[in-house]
Protein backbone atom coordinates (compact mmCIF):
# COMPACT_ATOMS: atom_id res chain seq x y z
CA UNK A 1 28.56 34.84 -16.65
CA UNK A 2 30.07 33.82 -13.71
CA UNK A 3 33.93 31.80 -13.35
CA UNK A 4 33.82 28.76 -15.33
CA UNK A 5 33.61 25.58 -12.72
CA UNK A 6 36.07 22.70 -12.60
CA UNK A 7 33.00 20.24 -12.36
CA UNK A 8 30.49 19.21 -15.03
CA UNK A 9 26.97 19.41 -14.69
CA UNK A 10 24.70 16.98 -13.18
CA UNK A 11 21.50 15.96 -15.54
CA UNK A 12 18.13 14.01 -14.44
CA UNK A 13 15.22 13.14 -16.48
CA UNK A 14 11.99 13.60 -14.80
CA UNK A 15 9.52 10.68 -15.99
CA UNK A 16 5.94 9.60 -14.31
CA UNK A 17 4.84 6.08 -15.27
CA UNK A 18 1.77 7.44 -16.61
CA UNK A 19 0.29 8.83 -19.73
CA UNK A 20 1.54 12.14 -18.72
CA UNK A 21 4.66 13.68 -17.88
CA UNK A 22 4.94 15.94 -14.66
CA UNK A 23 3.27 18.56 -16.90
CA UNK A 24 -0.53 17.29 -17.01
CA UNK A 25 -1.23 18.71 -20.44
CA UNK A 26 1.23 16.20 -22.56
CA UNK A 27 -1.13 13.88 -23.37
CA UNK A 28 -3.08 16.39 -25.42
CA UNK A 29 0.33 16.88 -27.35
CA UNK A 30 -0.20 16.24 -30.87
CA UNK A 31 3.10 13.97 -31.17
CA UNK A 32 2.83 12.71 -27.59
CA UNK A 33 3.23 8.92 -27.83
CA UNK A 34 0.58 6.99 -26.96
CA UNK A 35 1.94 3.79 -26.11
CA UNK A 36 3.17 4.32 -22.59
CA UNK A 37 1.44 1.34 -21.08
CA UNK A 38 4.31 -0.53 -23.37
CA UNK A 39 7.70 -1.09 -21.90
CA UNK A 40 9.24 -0.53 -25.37
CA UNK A 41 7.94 3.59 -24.52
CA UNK A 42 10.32 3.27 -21.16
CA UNK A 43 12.96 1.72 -23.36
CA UNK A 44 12.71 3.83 -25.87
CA UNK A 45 13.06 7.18 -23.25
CA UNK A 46 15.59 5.20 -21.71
CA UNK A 47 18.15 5.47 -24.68
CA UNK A 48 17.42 9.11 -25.63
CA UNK A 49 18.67 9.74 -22.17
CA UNK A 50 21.56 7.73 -22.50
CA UNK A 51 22.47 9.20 -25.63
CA UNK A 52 22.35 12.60 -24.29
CA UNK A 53 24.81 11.32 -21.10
CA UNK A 54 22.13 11.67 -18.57
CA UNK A 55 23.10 10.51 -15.48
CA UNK A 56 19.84 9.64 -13.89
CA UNK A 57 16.18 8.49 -15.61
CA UNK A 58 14.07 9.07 -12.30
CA UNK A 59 10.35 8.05 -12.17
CA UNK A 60 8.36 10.12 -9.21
CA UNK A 61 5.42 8.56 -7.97
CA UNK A 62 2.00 8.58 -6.35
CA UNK A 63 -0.31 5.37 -5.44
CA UNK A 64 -3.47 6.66 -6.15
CA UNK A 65 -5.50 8.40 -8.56
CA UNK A 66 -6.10 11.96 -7.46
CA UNK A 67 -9.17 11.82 -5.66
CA UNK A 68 -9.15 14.44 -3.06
CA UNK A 69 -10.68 17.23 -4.95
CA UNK A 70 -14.48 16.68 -4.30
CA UNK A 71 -13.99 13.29 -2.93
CA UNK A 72 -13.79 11.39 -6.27
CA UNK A 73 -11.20 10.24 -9.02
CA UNK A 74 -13.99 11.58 -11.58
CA UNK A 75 -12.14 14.72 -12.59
CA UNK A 76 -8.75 12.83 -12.52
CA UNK A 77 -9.81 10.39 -14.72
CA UNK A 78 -11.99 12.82 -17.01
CA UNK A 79 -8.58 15.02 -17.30
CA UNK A 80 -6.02 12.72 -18.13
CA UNK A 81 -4.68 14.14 -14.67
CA UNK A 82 -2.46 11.15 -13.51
CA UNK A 83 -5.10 8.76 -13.38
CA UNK A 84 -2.17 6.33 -14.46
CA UNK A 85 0.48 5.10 -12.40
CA UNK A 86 2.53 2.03 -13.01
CA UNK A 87 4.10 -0.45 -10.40
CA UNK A 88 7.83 0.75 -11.12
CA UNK A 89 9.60 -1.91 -10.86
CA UNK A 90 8.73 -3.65 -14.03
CA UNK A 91 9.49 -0.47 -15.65
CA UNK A 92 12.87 0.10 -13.89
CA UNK A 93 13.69 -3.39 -15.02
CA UNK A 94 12.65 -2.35 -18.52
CA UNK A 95 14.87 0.80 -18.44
CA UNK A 96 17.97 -0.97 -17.29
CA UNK A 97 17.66 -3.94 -19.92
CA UNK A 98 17.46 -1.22 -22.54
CA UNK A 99 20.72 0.53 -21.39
CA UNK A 100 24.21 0.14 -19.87
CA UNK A 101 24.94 3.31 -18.28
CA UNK A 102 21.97 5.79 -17.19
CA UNK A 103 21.30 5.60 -13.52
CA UNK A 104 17.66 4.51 -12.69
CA UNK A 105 16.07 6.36 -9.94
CA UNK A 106 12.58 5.52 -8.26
CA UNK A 107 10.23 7.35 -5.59
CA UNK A 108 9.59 4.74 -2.47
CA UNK A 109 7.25 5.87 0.19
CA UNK A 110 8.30 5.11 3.84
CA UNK A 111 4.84 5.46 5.01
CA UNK A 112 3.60 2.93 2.83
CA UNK A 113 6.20 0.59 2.43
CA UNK A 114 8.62 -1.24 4.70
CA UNK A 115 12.25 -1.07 5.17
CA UNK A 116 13.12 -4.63 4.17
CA UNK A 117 10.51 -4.45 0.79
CA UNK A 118 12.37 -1.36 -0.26
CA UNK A 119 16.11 -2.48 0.73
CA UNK A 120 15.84 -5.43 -1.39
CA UNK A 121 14.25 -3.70 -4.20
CA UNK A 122 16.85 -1.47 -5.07
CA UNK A 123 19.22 -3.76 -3.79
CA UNK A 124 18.43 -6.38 -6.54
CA UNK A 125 17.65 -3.46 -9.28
CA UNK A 126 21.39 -2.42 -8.54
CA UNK A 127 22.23 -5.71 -8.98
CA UNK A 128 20.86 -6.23 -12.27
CA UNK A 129 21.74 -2.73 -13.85
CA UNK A 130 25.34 -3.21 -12.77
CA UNK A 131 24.91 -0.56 -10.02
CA UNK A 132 22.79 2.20 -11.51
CA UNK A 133 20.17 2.28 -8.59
CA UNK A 134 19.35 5.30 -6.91
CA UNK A 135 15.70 5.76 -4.40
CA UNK A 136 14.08 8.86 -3.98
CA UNK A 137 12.85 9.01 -0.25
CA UNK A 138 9.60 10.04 0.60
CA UNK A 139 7.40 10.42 3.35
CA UNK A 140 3.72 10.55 1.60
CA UNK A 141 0.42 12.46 3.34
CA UNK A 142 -1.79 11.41 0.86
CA UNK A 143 -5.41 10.80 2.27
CA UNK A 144 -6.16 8.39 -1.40
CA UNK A 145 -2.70 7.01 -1.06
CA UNK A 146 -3.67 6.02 2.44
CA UNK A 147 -7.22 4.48 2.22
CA UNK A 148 -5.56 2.10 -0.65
CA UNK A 149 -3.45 0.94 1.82
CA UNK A 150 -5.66 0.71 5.11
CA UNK A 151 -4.15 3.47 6.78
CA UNK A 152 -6.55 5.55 8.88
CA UNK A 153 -4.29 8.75 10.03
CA UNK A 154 -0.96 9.64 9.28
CA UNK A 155 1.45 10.45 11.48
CA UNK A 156 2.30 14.65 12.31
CA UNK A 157 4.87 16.06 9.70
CA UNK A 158 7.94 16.20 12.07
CA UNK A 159 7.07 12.43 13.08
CA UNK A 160 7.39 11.51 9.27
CA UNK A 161 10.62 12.42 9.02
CA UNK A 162 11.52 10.86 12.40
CA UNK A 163 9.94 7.60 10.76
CA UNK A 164 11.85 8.26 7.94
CA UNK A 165 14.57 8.84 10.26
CA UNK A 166 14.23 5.24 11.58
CA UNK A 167 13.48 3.68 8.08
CA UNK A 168 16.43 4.60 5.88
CA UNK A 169 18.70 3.87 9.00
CA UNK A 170 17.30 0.15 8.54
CA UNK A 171 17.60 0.23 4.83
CA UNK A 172 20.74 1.47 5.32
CA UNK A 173 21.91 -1.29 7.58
CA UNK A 174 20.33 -4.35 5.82
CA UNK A 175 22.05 -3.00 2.17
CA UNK A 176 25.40 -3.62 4.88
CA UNK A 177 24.07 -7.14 6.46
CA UNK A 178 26.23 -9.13 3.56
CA UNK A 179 29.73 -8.07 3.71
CA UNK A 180 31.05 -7.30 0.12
CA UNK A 181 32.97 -10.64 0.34
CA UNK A 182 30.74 -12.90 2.17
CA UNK A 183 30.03 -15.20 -1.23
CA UNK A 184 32.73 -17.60 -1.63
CA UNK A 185 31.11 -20.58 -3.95
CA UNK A 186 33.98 -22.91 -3.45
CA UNK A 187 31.97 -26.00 -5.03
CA UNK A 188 34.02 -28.43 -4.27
CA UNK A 189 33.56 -27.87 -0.58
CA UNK A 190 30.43 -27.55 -0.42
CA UNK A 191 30.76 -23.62 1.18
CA UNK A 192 28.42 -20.90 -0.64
CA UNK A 193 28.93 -17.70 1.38
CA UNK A 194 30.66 -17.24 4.86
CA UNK A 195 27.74 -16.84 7.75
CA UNK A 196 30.36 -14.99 9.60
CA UNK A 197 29.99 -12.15 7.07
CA UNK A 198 26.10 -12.33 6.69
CA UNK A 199 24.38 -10.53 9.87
CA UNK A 200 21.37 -10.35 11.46
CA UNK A 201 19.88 -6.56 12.24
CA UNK A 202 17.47 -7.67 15.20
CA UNK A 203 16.61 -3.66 15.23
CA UNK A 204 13.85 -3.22 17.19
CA UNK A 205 12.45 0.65 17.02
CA UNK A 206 10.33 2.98 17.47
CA UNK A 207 8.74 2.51 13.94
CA UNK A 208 10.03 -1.18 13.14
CA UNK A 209 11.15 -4.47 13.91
CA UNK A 210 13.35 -6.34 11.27
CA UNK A 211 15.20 -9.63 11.81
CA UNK A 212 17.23 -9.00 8.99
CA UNK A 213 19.71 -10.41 6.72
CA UNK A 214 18.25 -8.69 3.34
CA UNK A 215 17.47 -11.82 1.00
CA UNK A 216 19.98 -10.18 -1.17
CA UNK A 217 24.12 -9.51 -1.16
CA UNK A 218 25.27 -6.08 -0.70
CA UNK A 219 24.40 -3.63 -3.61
CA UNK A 220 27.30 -3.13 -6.18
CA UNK A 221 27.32 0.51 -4.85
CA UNK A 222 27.02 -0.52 -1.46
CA UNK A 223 24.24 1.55 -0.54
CA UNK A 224 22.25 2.80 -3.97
CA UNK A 225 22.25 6.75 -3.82
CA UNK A 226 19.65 8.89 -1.89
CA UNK A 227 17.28 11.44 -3.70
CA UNK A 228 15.09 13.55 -1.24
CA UNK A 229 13.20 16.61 -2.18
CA UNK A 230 11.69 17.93 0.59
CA UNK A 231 11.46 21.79 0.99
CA UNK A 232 10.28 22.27 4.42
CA UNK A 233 13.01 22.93 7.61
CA UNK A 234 12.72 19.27 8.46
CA UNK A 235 12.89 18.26 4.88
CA UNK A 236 16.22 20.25 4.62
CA UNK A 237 17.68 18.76 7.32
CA UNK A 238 17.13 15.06 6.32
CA UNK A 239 18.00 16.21 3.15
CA UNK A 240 21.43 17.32 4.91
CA UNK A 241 22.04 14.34 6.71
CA UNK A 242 21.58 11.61 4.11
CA UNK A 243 20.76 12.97 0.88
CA UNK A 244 23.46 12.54 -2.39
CA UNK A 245 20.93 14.43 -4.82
CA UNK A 246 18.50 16.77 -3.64
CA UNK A 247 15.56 18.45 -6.35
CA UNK A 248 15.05 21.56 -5.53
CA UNK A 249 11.67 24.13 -6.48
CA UNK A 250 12.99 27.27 -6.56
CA UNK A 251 11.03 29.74 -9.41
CA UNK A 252 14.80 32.00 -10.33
CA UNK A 253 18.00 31.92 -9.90
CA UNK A 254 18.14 34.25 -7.68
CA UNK A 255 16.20 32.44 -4.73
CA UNK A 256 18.22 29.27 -6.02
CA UNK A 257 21.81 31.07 -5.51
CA UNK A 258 19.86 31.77 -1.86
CA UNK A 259 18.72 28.26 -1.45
CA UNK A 260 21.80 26.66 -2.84
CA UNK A 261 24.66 28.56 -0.13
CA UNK A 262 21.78 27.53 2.38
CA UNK A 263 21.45 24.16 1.53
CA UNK A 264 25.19 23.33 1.45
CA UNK A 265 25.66 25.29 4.72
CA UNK A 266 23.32 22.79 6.47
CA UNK A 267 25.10 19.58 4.77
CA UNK A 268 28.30 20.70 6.26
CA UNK A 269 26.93 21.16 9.90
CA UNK A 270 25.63 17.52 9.43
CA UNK A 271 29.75 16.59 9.27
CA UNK A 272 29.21 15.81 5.67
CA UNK A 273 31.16 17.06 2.30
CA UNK A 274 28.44 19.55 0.64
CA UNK A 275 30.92 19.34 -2.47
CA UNK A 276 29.66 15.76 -3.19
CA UNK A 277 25.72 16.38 -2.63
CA UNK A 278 24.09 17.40 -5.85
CA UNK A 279 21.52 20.56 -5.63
CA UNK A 280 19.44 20.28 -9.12
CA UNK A 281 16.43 22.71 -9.45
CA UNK A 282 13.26 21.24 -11.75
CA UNK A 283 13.33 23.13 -15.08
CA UNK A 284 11.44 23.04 -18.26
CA UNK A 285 13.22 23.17 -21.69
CA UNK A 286 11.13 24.36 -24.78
CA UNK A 287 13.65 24.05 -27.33
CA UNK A 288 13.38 24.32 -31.32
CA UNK A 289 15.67 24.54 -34.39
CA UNK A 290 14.44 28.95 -34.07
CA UNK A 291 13.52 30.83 -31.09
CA UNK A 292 10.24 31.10 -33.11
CA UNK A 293 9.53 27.80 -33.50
CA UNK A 294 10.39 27.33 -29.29
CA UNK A 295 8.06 30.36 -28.33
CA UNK A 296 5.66 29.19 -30.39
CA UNK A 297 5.08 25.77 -28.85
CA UNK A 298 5.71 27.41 -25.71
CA UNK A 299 2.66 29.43 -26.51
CA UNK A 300 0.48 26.11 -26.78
CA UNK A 301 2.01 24.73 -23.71
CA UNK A 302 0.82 27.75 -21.38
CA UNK A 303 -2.03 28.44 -23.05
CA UNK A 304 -4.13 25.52 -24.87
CA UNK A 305 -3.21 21.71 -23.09
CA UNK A 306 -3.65 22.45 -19.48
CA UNK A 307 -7.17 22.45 -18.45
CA UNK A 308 -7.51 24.32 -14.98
CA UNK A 309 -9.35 21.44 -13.28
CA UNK A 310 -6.86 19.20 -13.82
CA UNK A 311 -4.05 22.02 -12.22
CA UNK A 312 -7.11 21.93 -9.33
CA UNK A 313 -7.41 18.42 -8.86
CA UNK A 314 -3.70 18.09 -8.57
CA UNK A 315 -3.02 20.63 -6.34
CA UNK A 316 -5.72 19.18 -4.06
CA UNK A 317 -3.65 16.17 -4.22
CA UNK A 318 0.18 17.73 -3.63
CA UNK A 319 -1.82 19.35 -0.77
CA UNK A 320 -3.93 16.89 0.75
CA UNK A 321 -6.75 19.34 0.88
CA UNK A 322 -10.19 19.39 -1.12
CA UNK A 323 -10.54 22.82 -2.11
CA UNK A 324 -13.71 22.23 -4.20
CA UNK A 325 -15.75 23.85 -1.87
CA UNK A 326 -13.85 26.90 -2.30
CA UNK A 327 -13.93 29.86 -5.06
CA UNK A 328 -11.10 30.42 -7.50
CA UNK A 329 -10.70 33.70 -6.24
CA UNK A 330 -10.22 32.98 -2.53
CA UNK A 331 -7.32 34.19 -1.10
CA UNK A 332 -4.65 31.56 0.77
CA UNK A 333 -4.34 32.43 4.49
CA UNK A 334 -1.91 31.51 6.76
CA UNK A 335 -4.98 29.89 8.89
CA UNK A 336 -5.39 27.48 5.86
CA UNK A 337 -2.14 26.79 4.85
CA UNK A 338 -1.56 25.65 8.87
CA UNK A 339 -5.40 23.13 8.33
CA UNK A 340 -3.60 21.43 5.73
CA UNK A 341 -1.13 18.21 6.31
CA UNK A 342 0.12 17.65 2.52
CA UNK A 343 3.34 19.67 0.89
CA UNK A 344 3.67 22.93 2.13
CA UNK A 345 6.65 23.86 -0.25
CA UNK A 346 4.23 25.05 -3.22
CA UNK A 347 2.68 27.09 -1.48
CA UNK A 348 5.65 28.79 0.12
CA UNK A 349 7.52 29.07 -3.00
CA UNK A 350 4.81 30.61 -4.97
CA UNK A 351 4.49 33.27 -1.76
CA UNK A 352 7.55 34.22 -2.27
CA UNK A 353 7.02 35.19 -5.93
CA UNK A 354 4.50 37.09 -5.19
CA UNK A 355 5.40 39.36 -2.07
CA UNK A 356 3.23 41.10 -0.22
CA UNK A 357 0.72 40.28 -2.91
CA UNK A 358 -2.35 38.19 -2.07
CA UNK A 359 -1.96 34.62 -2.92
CA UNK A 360 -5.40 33.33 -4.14
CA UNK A 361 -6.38 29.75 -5.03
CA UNK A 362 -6.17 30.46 -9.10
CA UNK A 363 -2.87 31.28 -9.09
CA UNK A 364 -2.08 28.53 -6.63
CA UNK A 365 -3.92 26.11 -9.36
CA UNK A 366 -2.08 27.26 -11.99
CA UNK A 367 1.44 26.76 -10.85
CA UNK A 368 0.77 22.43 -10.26
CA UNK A 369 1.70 20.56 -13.13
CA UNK A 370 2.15 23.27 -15.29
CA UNK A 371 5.26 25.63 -17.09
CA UNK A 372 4.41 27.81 -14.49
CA UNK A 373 5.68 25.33 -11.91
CA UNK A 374 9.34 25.97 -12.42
CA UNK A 375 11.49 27.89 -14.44
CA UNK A 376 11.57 27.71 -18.36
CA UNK A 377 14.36 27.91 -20.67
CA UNK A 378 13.21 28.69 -23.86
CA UNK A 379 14.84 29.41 -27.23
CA UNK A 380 17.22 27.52 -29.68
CA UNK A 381 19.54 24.74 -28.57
CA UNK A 382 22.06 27.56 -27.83
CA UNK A 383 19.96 29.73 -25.80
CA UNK A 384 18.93 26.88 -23.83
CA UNK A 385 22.32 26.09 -23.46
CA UNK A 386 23.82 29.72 -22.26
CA UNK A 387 20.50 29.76 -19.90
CA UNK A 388 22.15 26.52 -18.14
CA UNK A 389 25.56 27.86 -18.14
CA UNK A 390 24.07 30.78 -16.30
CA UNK A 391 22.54 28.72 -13.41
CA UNK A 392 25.56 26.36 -12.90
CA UNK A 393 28.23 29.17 -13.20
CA UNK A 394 26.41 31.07 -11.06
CA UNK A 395 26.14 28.06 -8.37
CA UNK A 396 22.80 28.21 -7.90
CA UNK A 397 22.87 24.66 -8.58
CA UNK A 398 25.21 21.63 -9.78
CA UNK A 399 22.81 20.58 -12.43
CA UNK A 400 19.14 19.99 -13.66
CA UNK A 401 16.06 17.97 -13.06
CA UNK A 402 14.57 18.40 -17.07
CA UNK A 403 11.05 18.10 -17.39
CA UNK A 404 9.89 17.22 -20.20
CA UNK A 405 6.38 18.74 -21.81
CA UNK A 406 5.18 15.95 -24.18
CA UNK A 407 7.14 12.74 -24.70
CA UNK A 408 9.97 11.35 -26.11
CA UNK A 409 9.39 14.84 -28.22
CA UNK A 410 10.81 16.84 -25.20
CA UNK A 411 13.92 14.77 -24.53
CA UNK A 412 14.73 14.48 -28.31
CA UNK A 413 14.57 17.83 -29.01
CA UNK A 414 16.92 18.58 -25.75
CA UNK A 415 19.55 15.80 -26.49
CA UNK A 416 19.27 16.50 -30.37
CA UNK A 417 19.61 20.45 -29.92
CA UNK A 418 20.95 21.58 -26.75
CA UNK A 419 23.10 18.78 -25.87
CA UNK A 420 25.78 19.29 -28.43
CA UNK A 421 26.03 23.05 -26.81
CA UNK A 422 26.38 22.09 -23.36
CA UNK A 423 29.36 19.70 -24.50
CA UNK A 424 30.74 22.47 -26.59
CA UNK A 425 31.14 24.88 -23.45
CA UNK A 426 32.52 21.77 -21.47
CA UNK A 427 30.22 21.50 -18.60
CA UNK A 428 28.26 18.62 -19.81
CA UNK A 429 30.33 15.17 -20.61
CA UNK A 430 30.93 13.97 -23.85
CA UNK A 431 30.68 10.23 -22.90
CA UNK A 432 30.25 8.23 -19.54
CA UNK A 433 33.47 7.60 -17.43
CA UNK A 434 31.84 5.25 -14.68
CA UNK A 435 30.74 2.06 -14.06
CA UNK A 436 28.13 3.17 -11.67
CA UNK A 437 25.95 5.58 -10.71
CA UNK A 438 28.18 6.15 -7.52
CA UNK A 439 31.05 6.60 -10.40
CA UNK A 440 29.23 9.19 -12.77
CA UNK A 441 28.27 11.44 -10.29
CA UNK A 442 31.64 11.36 -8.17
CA UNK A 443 30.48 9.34 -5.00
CA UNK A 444 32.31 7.28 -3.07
CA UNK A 445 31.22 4.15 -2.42
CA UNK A 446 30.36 3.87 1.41
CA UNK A 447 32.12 1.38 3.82
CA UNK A 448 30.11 -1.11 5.63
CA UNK A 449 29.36 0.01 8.73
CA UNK A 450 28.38 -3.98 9.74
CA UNK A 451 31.67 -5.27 8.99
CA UNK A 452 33.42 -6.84 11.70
């Protein structure tokens, strides 16, 4: 075990509006709830977190059902493979009335929405959570995801990002167009908010054009904080530049340790303080009252829910690439990996793992959606535990993104069992200190860069 750090870990819960979690087998859970198209299921998530000091609830998203792999949503749908995806703010709202302290984190696309939709979304979720807000910026490639929203071709991967680039610069700016003080509601006179400290943007882009004020004052945390996951070289750099939590895919600690010192290296060239950006690795915790009873449903897990079409027709989706015409036992080639436009990061992750070994479409398959997808802590609440220690200690990362395998099961058994053990070797908090999100996880809160 490595020194014991000052800090305390950080600690997400991954959730999909759907009926499954990021692992596409929980639905076939025998306790899985069924009721997720209920709010009372978000609500009911919502406070397991809390309980267990989470900082962040985050929902990921897509806005289509997988329909890549042969052209159709059939195998989606006949799967259980994500066919379900909620509008999430309804749910975010649900999640926030339900608690007073877990952040609430949300996956907007900046190739399908626009800068002043998304501003004033979290803005007015911040609002009404008492600044708990946080959006996780993406830049989508989804062909589906696309013809639902009358997009014919999407733009090269490095002109994403410089979309991106463009759009969270706006965002950014319209969160600032109200000046913290600009509301004065002096009834008596008449005089509601000060125009002098309520701005226009008039940016006019490359990408956009927004008049600008945002519809809604500034954001309790003046600008909600920024999530961003990408894993390629451009990914990593916007990551660097703007990110305050960044998920990271890395399949040990040992290429996490690599990632992490690499990661921080590039947020300090971008003149920021890599001390205060969050690196948090997806993990899955299998945890029982005996390591017996954790192997065994571990056992189920990798063996018995998963059915290998539905790994296929999601990794067609992550990808962007129908590979229904092609063999299980093809190998991945360079030549094809450069043909396709979706998320490269998979696939380069799961090349490392295997070396100089071929990499062949089944073992691509079986690494989306599945325990093989990240690593696995397994074992009583105190194994789980010492594993965690071992990653944080070790900085390979200031915390976890927990995936859970069947829900609320997964979270229970995590809050109920390995929670009191992360408290007990002081690197997990015994109660929230913060108002905000901003405040739990140590942020400042960001001047306005519109003030006069």
């Amino acid at each position: 075990m490595s020194a014991k750090r000052a800090d305390q870990m950080t600690l997400v819960g991954f959730m999909q509006a759907s009926n499954v979690t990021v692992y596409s087998g929980s639905w076939r859970y025998p306790s899985a709830a069924p009721d997720y198209l209920d709010l009372r299921y978000y609500q009911r998530v919502a406070r397991v977190l809390e309980e267990g000091t989470f900082d962040l609830m985050f929902f990921d998203d897509r806005l289509a059902i997988p329909s890549i792999y042969g052209d159709s949503p059939a195998e989606a749908v006949r799967h259980g493979a994500r066919p379900v995806k909620m509008d999430l703010t309804a749910v975010l709202g649900a999640a926030a009335a339900a608690t007073s302290h877990l952040g609430l984190g949300a996956t907007y696309s900046t190739t399908y929405y626009q800068p002043f939709h998304v501003a004033r979304a979290f803005a007015t979720l911040d609002h009404l959570s008492g600044g708990r807000a946080a959006w996780n910026v993406v830049t989508s490639v989804n062909d589906a995801e696309a013809r639902n929203y009358g997009i014919e071709e999407h733009l090269g991967h490095d002109e994403r990002y410089d979309r991106a680039e463009e759009f969270i610069e706006v965002v950014a700016k319209l969160w600032d167009s109200w000046e913290d003080d600009a509301i004065v509601g002096d009834r008596a006179a008449g005089f509601y908010a000060d125009p002098e400290k309520v701005r226009e943007l008039r940016h006019q882009g490359r990408y956009f054009s927004v008049q600008g004020p945002l519809t809604v004052p500034r954001p309790p945390q003046g600008r909600p904080p920024i999530i961003q996951a990408g894993q390629s070289a451009r990914g990593r750099q916007f990551a660097a530049r703007w990110a305050d939590l960044i998920f990271t895919a890395d399949p040990d600690r040992a290429r996490a340790i690599e990632h992490y010192r690499e990661q921080k290296d590039l947020i300090t060239a971008a003149g920021r303080d890599a001390g205060k950006v969050r690196l948090l690795p997806m993990v899955y915790t299998v945890v029982g009252e005996t390591e017996t009873i954790a192997k065994e449903k571990e056992a189920m897990f990798l063996e018995q829910l998963v059915d290998p079409m539905a790994s296929l027709t999601l990794l067609s989706e992550l990808m962007n690439y129908d590979f229904s015409g092609h063999s299980l036992d093809d190998v991945i080639t360079d030549e094809l990996i450069d043909s396709i436009s979706g998320i490269r990061g998979l696939v380069q992750s799961v090349k490392r793992q295997l070396g100089d070994r071929p990499l062949t479409l089944r073992t691509l398959a079986g690494q989306r959606a599945t325990l093989l997808q990240g690593p696995r802590f397994v074992g009583t609440g105190e194994q789980v535990a010492e594993h965690m220690q071992d990653w944080f200690e070790s900085h390979s990362c200031d915390g976890f993104v927990i995936a859970a395998t069947h829900l609320p099961g997964a979270f229970e058994d995590f809050v109920r069992l390995a929670v009191p053990e992360l408290r007990k070797r002081g690197i997990l908090r015994t109660s929230y200190t913060g108002g905000t999100l901003r405040d739990n996880l140590g942020l400042p809160r960001p001047a306005n860069l519109l003030a006069g």
